[in-house]
Protein backbone atom coordinates (compact mmCIF):
# COMPACT_ATOMS: atom_id res chain seq x y z
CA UNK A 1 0.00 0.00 0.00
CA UNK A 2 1.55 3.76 -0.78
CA UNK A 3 1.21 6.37 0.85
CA UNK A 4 -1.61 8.21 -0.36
CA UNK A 5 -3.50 4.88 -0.08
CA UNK A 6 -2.89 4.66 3.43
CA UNK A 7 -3.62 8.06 4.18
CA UNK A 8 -7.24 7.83 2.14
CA UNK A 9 -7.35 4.37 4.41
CA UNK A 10 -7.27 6.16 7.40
CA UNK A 11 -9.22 8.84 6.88
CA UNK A 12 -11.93 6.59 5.95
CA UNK A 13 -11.74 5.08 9.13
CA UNK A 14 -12.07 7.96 11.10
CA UNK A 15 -14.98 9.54 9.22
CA UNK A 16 -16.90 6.66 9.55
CA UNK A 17 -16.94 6.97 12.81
CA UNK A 18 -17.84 9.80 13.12
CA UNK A 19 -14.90 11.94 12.99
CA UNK A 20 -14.82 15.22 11.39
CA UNK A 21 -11.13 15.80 9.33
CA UNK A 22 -9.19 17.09 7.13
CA UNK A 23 -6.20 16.30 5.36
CA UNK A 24 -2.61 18.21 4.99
CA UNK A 25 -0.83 18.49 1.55
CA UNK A 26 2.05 20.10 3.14
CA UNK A 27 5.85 18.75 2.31
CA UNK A 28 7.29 17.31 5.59
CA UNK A 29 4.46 18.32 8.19
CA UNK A 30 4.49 16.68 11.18
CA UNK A 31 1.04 15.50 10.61
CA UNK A 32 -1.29 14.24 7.11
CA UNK A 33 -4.72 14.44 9.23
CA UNK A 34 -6.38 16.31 11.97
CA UNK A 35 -9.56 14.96 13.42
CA UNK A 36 -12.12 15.68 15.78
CA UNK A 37 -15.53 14.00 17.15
CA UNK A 38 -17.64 15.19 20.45
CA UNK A 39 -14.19 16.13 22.79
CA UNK A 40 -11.37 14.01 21.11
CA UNK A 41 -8.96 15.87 19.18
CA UNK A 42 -6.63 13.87 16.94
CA UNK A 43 -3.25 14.86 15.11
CA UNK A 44 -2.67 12.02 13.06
CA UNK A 45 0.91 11.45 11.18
CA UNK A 46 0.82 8.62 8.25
CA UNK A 47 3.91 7.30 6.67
CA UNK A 48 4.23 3.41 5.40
CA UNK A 49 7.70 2.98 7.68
CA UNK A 50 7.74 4.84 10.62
CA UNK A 51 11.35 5.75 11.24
CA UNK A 52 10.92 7.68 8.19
CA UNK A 53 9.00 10.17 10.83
CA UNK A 54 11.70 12.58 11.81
CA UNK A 55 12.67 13.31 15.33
CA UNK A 56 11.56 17.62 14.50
CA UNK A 57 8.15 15.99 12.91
CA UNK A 58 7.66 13.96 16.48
CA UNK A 59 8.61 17.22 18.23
CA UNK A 60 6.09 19.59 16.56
CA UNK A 61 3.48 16.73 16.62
CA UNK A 62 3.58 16.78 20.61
CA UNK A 63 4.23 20.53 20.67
CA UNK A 64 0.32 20.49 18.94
CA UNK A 65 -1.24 17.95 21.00
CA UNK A 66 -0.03 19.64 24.14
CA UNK A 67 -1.25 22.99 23.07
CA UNK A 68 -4.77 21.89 21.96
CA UNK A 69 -4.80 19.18 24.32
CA UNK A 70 -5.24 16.50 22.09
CA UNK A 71 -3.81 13.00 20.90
CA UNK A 72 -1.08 12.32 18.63
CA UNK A 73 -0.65 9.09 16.76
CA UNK A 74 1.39 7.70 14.10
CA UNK A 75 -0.25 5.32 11.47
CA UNK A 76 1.86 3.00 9.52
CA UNK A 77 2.76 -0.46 8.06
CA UNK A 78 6.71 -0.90 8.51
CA UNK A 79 9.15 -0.14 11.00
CA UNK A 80 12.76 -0.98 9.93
CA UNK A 81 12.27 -3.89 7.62
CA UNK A 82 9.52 -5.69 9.50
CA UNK A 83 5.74 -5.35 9.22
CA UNK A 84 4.00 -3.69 12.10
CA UNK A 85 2.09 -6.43 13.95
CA UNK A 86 -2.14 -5.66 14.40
CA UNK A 87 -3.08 -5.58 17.86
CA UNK A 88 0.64 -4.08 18.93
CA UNK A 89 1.39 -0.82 19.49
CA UNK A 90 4.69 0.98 18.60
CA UNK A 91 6.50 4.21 19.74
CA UNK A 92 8.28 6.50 17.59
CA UNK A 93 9.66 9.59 19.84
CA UNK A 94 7.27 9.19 22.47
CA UNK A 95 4.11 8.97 20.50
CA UNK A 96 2.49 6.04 20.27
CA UNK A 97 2.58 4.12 16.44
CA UNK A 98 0.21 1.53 15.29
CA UNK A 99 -1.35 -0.28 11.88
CA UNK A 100 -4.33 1.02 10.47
CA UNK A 101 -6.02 -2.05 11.08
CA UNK A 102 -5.75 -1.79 15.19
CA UNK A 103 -6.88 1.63 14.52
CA UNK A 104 -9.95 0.58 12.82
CA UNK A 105 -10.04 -1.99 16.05
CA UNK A 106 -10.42 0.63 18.52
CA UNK A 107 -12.33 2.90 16.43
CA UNK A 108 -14.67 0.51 15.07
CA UNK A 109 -14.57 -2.52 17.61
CA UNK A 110 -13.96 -0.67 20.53
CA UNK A 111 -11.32 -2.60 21.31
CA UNK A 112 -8.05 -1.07 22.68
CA UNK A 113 -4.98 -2.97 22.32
CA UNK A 114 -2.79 -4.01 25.54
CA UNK A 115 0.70 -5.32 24.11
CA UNK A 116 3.48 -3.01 23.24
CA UNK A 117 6.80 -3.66 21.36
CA UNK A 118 9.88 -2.74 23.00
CA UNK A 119 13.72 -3.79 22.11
CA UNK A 120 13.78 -7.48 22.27
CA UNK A 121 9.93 -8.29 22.07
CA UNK A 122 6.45 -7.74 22.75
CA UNK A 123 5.29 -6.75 26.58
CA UNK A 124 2.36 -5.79 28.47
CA UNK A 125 1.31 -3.65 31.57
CA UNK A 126 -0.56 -5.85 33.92
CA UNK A 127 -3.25 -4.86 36.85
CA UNK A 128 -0.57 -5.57 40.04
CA UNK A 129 -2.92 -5.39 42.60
CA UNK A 130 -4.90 -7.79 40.48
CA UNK A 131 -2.17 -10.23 40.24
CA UNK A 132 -1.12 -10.44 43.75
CA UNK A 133 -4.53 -10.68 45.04
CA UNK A 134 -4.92 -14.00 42.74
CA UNK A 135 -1.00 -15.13 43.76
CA UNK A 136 -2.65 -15.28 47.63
CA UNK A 137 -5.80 -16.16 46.84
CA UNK A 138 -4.62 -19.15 44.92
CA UNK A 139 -1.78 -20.19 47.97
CA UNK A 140 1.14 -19.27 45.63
CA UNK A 141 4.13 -17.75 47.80
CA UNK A 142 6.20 -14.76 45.81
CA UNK A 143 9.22 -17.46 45.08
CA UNK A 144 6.80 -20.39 44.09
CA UNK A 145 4.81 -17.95 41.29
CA UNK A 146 8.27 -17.02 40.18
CA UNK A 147 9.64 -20.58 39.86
CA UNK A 148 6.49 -21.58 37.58
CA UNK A 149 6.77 -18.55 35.30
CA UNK A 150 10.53 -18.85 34.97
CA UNK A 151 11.19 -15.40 36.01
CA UNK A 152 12.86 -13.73 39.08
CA UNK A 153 11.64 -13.13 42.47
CA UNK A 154 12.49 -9.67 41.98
CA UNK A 155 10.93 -9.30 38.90
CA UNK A 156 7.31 -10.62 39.87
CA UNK A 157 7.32 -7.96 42.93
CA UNK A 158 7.79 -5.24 40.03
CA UNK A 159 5.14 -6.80 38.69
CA UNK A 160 2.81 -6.66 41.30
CA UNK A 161 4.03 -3.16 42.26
CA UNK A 162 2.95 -2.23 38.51
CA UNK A 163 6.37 -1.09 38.27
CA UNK A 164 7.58 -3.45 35.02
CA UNK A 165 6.15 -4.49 32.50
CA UNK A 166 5.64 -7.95 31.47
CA UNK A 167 6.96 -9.82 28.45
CA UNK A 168 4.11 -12.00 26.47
CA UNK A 169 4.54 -14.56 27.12
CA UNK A 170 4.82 -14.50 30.79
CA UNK A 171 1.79 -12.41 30.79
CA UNK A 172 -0.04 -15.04 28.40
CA UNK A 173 1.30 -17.88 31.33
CA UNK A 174 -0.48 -15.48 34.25
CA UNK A 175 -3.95 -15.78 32.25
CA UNK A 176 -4.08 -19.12 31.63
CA UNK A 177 -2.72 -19.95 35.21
CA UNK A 178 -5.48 -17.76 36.75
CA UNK A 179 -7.90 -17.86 34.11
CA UNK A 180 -8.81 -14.30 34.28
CA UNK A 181 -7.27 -11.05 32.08
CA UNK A 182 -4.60 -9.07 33.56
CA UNK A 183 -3.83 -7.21 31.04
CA UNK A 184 -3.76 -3.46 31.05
CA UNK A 185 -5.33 -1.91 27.71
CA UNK A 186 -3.23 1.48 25.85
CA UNK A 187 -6.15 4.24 25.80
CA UNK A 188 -4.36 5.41 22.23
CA UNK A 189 -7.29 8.16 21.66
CA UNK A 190 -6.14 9.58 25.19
CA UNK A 191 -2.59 9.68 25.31
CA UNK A 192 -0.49 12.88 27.06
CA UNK A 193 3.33 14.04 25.98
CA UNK A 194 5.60 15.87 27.23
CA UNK A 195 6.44 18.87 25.12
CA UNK A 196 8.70 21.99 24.61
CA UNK A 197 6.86 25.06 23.94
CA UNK A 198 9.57 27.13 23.77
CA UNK A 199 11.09 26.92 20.33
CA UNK A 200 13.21 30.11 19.16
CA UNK A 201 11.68 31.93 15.91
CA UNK A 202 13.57 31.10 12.58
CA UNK A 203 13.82 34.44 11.11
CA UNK A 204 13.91 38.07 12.00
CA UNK A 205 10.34 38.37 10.74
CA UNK A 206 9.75 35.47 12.77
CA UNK A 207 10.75 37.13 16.03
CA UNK A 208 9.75 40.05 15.29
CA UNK A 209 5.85 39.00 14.78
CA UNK A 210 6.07 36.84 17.22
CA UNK A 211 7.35 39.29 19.96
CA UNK A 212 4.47 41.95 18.50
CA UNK A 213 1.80 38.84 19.41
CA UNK A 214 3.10 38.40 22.91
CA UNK A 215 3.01 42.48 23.22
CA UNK A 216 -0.69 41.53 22.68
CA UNK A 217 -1.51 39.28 25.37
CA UNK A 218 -1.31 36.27 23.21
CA UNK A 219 0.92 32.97 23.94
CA UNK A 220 3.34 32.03 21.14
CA UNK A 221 4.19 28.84 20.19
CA UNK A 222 6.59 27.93 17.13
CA UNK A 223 5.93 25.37 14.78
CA UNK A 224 8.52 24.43 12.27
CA UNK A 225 6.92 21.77 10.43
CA UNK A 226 3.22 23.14 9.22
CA UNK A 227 1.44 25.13 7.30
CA UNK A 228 1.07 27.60 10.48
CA UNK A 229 4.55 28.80 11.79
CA UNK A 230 2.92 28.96 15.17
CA UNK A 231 -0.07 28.55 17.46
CA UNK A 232 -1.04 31.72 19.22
CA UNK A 233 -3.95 31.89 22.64
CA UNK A 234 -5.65 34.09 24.21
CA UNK A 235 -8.32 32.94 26.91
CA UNK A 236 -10.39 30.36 24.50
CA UNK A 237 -9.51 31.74 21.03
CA UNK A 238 -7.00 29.77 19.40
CA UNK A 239 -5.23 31.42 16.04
CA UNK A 240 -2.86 29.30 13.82
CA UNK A 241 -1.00 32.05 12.39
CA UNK A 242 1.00 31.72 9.08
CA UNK A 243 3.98 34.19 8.19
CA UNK A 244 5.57 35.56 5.01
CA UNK A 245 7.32 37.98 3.25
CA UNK A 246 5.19 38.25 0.80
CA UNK A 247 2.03 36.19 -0.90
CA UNK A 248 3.17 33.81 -3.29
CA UNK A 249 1.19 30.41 -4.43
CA UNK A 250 2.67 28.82 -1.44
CA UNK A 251 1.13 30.84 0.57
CA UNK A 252 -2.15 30.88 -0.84
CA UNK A 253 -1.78 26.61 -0.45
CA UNK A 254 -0.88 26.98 3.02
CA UNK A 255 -3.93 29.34 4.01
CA UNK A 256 -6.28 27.36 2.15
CA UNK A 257 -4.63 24.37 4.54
CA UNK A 258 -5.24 26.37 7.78
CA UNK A 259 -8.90 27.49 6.58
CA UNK A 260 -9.51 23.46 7.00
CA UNK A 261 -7.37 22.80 9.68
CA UNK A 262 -9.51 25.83 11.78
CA UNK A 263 -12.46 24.30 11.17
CA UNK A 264 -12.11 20.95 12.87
CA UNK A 265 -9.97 22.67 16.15
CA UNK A 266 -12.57 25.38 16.52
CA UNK A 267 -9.65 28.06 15.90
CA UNK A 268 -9.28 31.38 13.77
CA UNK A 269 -5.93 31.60 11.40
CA UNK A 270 -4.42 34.87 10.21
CA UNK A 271 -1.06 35.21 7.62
CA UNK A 272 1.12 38.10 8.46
CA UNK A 273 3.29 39.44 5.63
CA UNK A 274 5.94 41.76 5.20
CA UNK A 275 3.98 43.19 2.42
CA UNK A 276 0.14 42.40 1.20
CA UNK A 277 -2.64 44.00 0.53
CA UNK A 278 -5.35 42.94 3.69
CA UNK A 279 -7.61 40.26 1.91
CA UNK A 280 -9.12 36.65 2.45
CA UNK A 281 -8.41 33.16 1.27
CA UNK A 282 -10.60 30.71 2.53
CA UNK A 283 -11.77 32.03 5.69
CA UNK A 284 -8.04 33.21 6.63
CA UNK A 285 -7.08 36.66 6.25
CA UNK A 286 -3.76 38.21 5.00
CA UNK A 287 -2.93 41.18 6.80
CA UNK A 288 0.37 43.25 6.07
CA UNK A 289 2.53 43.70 9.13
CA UNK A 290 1.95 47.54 9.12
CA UNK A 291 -1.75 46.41 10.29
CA UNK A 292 -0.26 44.27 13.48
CA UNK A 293 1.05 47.52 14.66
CA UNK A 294 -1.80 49.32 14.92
CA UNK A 295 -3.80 46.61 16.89
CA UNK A 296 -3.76 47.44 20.54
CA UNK A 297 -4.53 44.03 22.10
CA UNK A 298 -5.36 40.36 21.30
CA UNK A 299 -9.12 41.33 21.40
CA UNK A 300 -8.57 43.87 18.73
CA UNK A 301 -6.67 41.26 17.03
CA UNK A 302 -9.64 38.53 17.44
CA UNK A 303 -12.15 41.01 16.74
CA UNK A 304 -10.27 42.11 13.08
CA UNK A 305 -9.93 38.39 11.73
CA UNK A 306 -13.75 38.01 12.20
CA UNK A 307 -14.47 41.20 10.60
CA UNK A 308 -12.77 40.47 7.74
CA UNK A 309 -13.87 36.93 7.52
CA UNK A 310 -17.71 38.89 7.73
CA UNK A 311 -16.68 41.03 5.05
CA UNK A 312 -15.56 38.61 2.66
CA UNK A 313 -18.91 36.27 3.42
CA UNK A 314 -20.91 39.44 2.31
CA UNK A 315 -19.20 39.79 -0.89
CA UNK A 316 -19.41 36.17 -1.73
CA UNK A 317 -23.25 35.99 -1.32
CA UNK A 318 -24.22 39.66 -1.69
């Protein structure tokens, strides 16, 4: 399967159940589909082997889902030269990785996988409490559970301290002994990150924007790899805000991007140029920098993009 057949795959899945998306056409961004549905919020990266997603991709995919509070995830076949198992889940810079078809699983089936692959196999987190209380309630002593699994003493205290994981086929053992799942499930549609939201601006128009946005009131957060070059807040608004020197098709491309992306993360998106005449594509407006200066605070600024986003609605059905 290619790429763009994956990507169509996977969007399928999550608009038939109910998602709301839409898809990126932008070289190298960190993700191919953002999608929403009652309160999940999903930034979805697809590539058919996932070490092909770059460590700066991972980065500005968790910078995103921290900022928005939402998931990210990683859809793929391959990692290395081995398929991706179904039912496993991977990790690729902290974010979790997975097939399409366990996507489709938990989407579909409602069923959320539990094993994880780590250097040198498959594991799983196990309920520890659960395990000891059937380790005493079936007469098994600490070193006489051990023995029969084939594992240390030490090691089957972690587990029932929930402080290691388990391999498979230990874990497989524990069910079958007991007769009753242990298994912990991976909620993959409610994952957190860790992120850095401090990223230094690129350019000199960069910083300089940037600083004029945080003279408003607003929060600032870079993005390298997007259509946006950052994320902006202020209270509940939200503006993914795209900066140039000047328009050109690419930018055009990129504001038609953000005039989808907006729609599905309830945010407003504004392009700041060096140079442009104030106008509309999509619902995003171009503003020339000159304009920035003369907005006294992120209301103003809030209050602008929606009255030129009116204005343009009135010409288009007037």
């Amino acid at each position: 399967m290619d790429r763009e057949r994956l990507i169509r795959t996977v969007e399928a899945i999550l608009r038939g159940t109910g998602y709301k998306t839409a898809r990126m056409d932008f070289k190298g961004s960190c993700f191919d589909i953002v999608a929403s549905r009652l309160l999940l919020l999903l930034f979805v990266k697809v590539a058919t082997n996932i070490d092909t997603v770059t460590e700066e991709q991972a980065e500005d995919l968790k910078r995103l889902s921290k900022f928005f509070k939402a998931s990210p995830l990683i859809v793929g076949l391959k990692t290395k030269n081995a398929e991706l198992e179904e039912g496993v889940v991977y990790e690729r810079f902290g974010i979790y990785a997975l097939r399409p078809e366990t996507l489709y699983d938990v989407l579909v089936e409602n069923e959320l996988p539990a094993i994880f692959a780590e250097r040198g196999g498959f594991y799983v987190r196990i309920n520890g409490g659960l395990l000891k209380r059937l380790r005493e309630k079936y007469g098994y002593s600490v070193n006489e559970l051990a023995q029969l699994l084939g594992v240390s003493r030490k090691s089957l205290i972690n587990y029932e301290r929930g402080e290691q994981a388990v391999s498979l086929e230990v874990a497989i053992r524990l069910e079958e002994l007991f007769d009753e799942p242990l298994a912990e499930p991976i909620d993959i549609l409610h994952s957190t990150v860790e992120a850095n939201l401090n990223v230094t601006p690129e350019s000199p128009l960069e910083r300089e924007i940037f600083e004029r946005l945080k003279g408003l009131g607003l929060g600032v957060v870079k993005v390298k790899k997007a259509p946006f070059n950052a994320v902006s807040k202020e209270d509940e608004f939200n503006i993914l805000t795209g900066i140039d020197e000047t328009k050109t098709r690419s930018t055009v491309k990129r504001a038609e991007m953000v005039t989808e992306v907006s729609k599905i993360i309830n945010s407003d998106g504004v392009f700041i140029l060096e140079k442009t005449r104030t106008e509309v594509v999509g619902e995003v407006p171009l503003i020339p920098k000159e304009s920035l200066e003369e907005v006294r605070d992120a209301d103003e600024l809030i209050e602008m993009i929606e009255e030129l986003k009116k204005e343009i609605k009135k010409q288009l059905f007037s």
